[in-house]
Protein backbone atom coordinates (compact mmCIF):
# COMPACT_ATOMS: atom_id res chain seq x y z
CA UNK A 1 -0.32 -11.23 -11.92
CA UNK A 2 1.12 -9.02 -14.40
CA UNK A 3 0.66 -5.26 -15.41
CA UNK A 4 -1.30 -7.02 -19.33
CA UNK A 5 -4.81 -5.70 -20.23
CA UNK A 6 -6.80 -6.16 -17.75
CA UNK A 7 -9.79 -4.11 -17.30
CA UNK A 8 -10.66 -2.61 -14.31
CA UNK A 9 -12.91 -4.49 -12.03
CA UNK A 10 -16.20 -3.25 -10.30
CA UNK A 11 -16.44 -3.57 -6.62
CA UNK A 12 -18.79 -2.27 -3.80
CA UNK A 13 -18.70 1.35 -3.18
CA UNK A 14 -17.48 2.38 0.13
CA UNK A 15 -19.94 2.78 3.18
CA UNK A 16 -20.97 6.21 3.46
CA UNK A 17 -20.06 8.66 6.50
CA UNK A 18 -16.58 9.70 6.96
CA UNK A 19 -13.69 8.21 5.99
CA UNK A 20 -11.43 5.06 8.22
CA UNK A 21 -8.18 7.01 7.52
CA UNK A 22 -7.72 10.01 6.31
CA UNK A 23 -3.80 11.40 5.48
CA UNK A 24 -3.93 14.69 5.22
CA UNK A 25 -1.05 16.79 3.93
CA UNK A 26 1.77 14.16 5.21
CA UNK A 27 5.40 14.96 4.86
CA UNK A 28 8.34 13.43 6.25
CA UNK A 29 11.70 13.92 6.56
CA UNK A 30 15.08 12.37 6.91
CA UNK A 31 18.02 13.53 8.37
CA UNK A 32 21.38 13.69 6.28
CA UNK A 33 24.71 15.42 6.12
CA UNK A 34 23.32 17.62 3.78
CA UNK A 35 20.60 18.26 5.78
CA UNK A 36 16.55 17.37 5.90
CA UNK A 37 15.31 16.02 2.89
CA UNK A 38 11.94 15.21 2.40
CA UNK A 39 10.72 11.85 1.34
CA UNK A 40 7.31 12.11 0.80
CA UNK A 41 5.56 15.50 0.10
CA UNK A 42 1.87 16.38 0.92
CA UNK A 43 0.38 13.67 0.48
CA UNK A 44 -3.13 13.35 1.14
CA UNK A 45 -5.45 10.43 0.52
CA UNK A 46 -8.59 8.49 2.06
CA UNK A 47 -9.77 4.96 2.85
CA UNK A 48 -13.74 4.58 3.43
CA UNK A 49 -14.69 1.35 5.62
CA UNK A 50 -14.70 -1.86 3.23
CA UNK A 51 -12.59 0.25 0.78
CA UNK A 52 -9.34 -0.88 -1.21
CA UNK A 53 -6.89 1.78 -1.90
CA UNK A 54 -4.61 1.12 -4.24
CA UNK A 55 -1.01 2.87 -4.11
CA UNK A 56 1.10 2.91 -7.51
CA UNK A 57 3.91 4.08 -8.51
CA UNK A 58 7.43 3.36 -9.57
CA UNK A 59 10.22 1.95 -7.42
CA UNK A 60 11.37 4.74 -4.74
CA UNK A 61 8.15 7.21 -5.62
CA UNK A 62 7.48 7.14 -1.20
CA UNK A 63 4.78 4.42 -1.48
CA UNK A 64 6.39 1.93 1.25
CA UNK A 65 7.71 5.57 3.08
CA UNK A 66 3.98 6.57 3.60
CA UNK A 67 2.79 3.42 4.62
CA UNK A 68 5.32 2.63 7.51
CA UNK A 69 4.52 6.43 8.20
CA UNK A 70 1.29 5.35 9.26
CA UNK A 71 1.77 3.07 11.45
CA UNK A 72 5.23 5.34 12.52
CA UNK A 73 7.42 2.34 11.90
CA UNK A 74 10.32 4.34 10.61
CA UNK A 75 12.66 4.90 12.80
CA UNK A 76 12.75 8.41 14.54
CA UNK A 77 15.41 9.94 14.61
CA UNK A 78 16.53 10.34 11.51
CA UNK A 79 12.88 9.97 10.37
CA UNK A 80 10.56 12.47 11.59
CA UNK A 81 6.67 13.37 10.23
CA UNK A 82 7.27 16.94 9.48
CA UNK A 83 3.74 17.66 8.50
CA UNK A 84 0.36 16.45 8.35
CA UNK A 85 -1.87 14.29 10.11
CA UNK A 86 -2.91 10.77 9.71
CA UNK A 87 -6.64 10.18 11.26
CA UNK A 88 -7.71 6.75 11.99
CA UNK A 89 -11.40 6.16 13.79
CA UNK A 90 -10.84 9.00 16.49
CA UNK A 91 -7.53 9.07 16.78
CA UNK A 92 -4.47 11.11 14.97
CA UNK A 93 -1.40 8.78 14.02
CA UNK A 94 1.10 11.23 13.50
CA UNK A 95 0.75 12.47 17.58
CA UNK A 96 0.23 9.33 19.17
CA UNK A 97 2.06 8.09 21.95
CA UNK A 98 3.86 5.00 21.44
CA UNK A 99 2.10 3.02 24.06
CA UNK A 100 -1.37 3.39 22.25
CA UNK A 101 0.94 3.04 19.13
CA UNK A 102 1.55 -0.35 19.86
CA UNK A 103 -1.93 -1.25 21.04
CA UNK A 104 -2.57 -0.34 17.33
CA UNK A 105 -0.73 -1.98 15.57
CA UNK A 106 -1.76 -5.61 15.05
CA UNK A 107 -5.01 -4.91 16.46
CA UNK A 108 -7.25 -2.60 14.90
CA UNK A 109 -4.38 -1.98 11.99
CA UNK A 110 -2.66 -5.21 10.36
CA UNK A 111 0.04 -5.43 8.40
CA UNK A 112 1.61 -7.26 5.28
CA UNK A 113 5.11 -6.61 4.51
CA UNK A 114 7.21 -6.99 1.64
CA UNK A 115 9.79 -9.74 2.54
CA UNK A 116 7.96 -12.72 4.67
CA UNK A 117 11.41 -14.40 5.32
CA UNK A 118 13.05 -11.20 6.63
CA UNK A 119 9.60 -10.48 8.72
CA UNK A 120 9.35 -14.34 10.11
CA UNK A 121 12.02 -14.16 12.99
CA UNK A 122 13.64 -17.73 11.91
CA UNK A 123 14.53 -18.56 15.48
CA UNK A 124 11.01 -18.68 16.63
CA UNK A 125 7.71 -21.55 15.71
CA UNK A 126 5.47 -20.19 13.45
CA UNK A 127 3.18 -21.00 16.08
CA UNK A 128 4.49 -19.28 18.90
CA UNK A 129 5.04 -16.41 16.45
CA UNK A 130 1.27 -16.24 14.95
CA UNK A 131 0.23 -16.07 18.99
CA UNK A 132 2.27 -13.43 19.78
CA UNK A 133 -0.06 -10.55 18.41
CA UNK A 134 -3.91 -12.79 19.52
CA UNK A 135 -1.34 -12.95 23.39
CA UNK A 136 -1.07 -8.79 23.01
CA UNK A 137 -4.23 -7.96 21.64
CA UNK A 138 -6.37 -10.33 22.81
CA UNK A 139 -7.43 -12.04 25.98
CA UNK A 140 -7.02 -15.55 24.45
CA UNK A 141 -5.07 -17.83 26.49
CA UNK A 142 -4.37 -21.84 27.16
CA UNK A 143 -6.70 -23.90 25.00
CA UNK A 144 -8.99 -20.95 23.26
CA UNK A 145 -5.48 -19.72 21.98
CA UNK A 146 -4.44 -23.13 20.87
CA UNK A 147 -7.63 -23.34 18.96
CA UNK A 148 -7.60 -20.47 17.50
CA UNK A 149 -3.62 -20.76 15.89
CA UNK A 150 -4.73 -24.03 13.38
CA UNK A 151 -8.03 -22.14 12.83
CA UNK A 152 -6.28 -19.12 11.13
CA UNK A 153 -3.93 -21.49 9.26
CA UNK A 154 -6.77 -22.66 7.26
CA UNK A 155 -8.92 -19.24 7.31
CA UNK A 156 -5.95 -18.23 4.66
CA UNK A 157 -5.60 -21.51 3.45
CA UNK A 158 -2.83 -23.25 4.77
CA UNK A 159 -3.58 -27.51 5.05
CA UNK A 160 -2.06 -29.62 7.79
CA UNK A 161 -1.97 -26.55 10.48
CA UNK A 162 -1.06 -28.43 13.62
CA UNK A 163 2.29 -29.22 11.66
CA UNK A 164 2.28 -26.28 10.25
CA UNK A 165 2.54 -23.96 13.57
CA UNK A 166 5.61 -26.67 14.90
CA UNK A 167 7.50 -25.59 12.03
CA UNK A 168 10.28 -22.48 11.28
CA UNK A 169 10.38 -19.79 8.38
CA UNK A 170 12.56 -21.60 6.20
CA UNK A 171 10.81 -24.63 6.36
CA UNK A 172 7.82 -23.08 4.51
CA UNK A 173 7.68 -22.34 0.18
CA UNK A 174 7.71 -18.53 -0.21
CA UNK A 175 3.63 -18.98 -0.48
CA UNK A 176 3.06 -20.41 2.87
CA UNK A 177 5.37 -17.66 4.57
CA UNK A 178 3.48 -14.87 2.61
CA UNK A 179 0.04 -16.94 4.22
CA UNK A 180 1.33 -16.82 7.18
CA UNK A 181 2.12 -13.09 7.58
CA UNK A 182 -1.34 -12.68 6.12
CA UNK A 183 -2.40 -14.67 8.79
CA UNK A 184 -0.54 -12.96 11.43
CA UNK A 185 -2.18 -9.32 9.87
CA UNK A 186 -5.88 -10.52 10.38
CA UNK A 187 -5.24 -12.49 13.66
CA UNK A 188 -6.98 -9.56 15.68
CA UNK A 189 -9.69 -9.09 12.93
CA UNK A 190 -8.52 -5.31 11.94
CA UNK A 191 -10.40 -2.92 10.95
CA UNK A 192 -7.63 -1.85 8.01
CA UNK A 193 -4.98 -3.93 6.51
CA UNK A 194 -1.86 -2.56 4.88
CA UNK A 195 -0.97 -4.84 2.38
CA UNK A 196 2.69 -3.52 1.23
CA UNK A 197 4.31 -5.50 -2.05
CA UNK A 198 1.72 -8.58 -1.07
CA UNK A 199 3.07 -10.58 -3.78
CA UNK A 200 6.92 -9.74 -4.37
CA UNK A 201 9.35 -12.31 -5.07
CA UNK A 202 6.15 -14.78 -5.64
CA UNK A 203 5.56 -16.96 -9.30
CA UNK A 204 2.61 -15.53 -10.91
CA UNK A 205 0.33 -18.42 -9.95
CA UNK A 206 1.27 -17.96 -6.23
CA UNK A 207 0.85 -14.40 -6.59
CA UNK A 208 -2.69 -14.79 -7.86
CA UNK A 209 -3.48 -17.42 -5.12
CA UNK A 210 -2.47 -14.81 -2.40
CA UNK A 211 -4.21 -11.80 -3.98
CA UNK A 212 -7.37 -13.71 -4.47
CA UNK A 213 -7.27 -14.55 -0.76
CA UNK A 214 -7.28 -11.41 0.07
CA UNK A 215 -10.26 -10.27 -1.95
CA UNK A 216 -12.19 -12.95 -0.22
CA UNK A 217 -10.99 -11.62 3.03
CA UNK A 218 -11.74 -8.18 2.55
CA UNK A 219 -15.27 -9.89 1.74
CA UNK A 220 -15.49 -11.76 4.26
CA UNK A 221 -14.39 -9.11 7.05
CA UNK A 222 -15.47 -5.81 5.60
CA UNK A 223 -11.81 -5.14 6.59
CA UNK A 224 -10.72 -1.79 4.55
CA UNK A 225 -7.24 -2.22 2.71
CA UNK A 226 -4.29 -0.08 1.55
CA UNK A 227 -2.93 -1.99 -1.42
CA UNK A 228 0.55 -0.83 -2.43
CA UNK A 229 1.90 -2.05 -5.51
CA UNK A 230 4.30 -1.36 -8.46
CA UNK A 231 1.55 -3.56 -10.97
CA UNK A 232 -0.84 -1.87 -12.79
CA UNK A 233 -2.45 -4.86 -13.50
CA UNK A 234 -2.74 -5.88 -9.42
CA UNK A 235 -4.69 -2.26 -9.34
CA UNK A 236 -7.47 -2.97 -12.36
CA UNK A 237 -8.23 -6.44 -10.68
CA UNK A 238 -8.30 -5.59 -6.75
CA UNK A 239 -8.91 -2.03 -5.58
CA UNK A 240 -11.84 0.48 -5.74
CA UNK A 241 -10.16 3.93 -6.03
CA UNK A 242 -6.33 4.48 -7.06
CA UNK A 243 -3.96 6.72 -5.74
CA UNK A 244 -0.58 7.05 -8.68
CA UNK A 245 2.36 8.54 -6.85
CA UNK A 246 5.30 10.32 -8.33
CA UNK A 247 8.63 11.21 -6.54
CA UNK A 248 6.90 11.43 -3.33
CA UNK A 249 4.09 13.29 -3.90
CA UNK A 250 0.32 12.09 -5.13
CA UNK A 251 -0.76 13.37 -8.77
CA UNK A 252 -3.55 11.76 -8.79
CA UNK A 253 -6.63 9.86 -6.72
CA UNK A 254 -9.98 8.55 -8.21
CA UNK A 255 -11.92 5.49 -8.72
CA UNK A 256 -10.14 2.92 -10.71
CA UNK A 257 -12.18 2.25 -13.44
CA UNK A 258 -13.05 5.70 -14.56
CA UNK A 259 -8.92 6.82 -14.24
CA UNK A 260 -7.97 3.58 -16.03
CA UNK A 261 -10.21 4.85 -18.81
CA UNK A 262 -9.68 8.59 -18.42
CA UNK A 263 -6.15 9.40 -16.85
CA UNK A 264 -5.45 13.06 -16.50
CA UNK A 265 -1.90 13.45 -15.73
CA UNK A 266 0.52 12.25 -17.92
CA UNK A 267 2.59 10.74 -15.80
CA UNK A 268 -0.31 8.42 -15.15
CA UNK A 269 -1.08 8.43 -18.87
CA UNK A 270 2.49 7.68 -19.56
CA UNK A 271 2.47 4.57 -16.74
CA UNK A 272 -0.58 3.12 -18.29
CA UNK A 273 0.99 3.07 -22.09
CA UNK A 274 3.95 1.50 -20.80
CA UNK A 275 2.24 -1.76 -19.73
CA UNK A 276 2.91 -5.35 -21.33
CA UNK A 277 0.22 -6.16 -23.66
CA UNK A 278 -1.13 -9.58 -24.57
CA UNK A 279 -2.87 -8.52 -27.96
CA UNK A 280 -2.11 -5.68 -30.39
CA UNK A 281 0.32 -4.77 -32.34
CA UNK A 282 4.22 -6.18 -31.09
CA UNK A 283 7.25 -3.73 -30.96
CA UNK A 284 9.08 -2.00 -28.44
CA UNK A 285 7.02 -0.75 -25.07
CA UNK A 286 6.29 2.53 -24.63
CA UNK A 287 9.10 4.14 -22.49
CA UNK A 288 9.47 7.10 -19.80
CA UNK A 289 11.80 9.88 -20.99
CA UNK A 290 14.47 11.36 -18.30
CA UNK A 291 14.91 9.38 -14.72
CA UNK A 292 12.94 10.09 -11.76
CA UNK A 293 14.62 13.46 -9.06
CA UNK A 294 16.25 11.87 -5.83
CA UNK A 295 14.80 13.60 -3.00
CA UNK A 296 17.73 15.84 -2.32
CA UNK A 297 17.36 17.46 -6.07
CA UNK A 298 13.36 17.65 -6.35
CA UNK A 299 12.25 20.50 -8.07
CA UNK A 300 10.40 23.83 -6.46
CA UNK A 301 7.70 23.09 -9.12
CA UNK A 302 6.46 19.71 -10.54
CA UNK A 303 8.29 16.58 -9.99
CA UNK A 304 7.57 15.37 -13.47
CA UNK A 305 7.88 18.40 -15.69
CA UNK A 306 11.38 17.84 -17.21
CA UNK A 307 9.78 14.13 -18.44
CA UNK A 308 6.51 15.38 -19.38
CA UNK A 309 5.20 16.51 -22.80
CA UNK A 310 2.82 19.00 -21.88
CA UNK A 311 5.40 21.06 -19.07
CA UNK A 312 6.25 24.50 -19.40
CA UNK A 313 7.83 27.12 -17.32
CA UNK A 314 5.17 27.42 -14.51
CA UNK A 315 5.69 23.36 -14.14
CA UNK A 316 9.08 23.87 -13.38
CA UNK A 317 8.27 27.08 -10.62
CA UNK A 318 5.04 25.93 -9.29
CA UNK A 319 4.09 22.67 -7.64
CA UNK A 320 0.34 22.40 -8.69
CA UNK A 321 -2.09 21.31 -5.84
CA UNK A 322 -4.25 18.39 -5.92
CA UNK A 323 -7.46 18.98 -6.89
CA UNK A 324 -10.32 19.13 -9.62
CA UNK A 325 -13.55 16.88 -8.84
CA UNK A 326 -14.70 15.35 -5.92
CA UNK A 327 -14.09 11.57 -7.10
CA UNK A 328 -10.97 12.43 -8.99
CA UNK A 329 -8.34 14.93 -8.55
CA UNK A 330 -4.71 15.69 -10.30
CA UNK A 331 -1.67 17.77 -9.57
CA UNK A 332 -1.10 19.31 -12.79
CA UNK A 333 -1.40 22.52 -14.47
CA UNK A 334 -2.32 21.15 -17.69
CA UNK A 335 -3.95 18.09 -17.22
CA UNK A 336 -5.53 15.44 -19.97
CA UNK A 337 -9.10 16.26 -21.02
């Protein structure tokens, strides 16, 4: 799918009570030869049960950063969470050991990521592979596990499963491998999937086929998701609430419909005139001014004020905090009406 004119959809609100993760105020850091430098910068967001999240945002803007920061997949050192906290059901992410880490992951938190044929280990069955996390996780064994493998073949639609689990990674189309990893994220029925680039490197008719089944997973399951995605378009069709990064930092969270409609920063503004459209007037798409800061030269004030339109000196000092209404808050000191 493709960022065209699509409008946003309409899905189920959230289930009331408090939030299934909360990131509150999350910064981390690399190490360098210059020194630290921060890759992502206070970022705070939420995910109710049965929510999709969408994460958006140019190439490099920290959205892949924050999401292995979750599950603390980066590697530490040089990596390091230098702030914040990351609060899933009772427990805090960013100061848990690594034995419950790995209990975690796989099991109450799955996980889709970008590249299925650098994720696959192409020396093992995707068989043996798909058991590994239901053999971790779970206390299926002999014949209940060797039911179960075929049966989540075809939960994400994947024909001839007995052959399929005999097989390797490169033996499978990029669809199937992407199936497969979704697969392997919902073996232990999670409670939240991180779904991370779902659909890079896919045809746009594959790509549809593997973001449709996971709509009718998350329906299925009541399985929350964090979708994270460079397509506008991916956003209108699949998540609830949007959260628009920018050079590490969120400028701006609310539902996904009513931001489409009404953005308030302009770098979000700016994002959603740039799309592809399908009908209208033809000519030249709407560009970005100016190239995005590399972490090591950020700005004290907003990341976006040399590009934006509307910045003035207190941009350029300040970093604005993210707030404004309770569904839908902005970092910026002059923000769209």
């Amino acid at each position: 799918m493709s960022s065209t004119d699509l409008a946003p959809a309409h899905h189920a609100a959230p289930s009331a009570g408090g939030p299934l993760l909360a990131v509150e105020g999350l910064s981390v850091e690399v190490a360098t030869s210059r020194g630290p430098v921060r890759l992502v910068e206070d970022v705070s967001f939420a995910i109710g049960a049965g929510e999709v999240l969408g994460l958006v945002g140019e190439s490099g803007c920290g959205k892949s950063v924050t999401a292995m920061s979750i599950l603390r997949l980066l590697p530490e050192p040089p990596t390091r969470i230098a702030a914040g906290h990351i609060r899933f059901e009772r427990d805090d992410l960013a100061r848990l050991g690594r034995s419950r880490l790995r209990a975690l992951r796989g099991g109450r938190i799955g996980m889709i990521f970008q590249e299925p044929m650098t994720s696959l280990n192409p020396t093992y069955s995707i068989g043996w592979q798909l058991s590994e996390a239901l053999r971790l996780h779970t206390d299926l064994r002999g014949a209940a596990l060797r039911t179960r493998l075929p049966a989540l073949l075809r939960q994400v639609g994947i024909g001839a499963a007995e052959r399929r689990l005999a097989q390797f990674p490169h033996e499978l189309s990029g669809g199937l491998r992407q199936r497969v990893m979704i697969a392997m994220a919902i073996a232990c029925a999670p409670r939240l999937l991180i779904a991370d680039e779902p659909t890079t490197a896919l045809d746009v008719t594959v790509q549809l086929q593997v973001l449709e089944l996971l709509a009718r997973l998350r329906r299925e399951t009541g399985m929350a998701m964090l979708l994270i995605t460079h397509d506008l378009g991916v956003i209108a069709g699949y998540a609830d609430r949007v959260a628009v990064m920018y050079a590490g930092r969120v400028v701006e969270t609310g539902a996904t419909a009513a931001l489409f409609a009404a953005p308030r920063h302009p770098y979000t503004q700016a994002l959603l005139a740039a799309r592809p459209k399908l009908h209208g007037p033809r000519g030249q798409l709407a560009a970005i001014p100016g190239t995005v800061p590399p972490p090591h030269a950020r700005p004290p004030g907003c990341p976006f004020a040399a590009r934006c339109p509307r910045g003035d000196r207190q941009c350029t000092e300040v970093m604005p905090p993210l707030a404004g209404e309770p569904a839908h808050h902005v970092a910026c000191w002059h923000p769209l009406a």
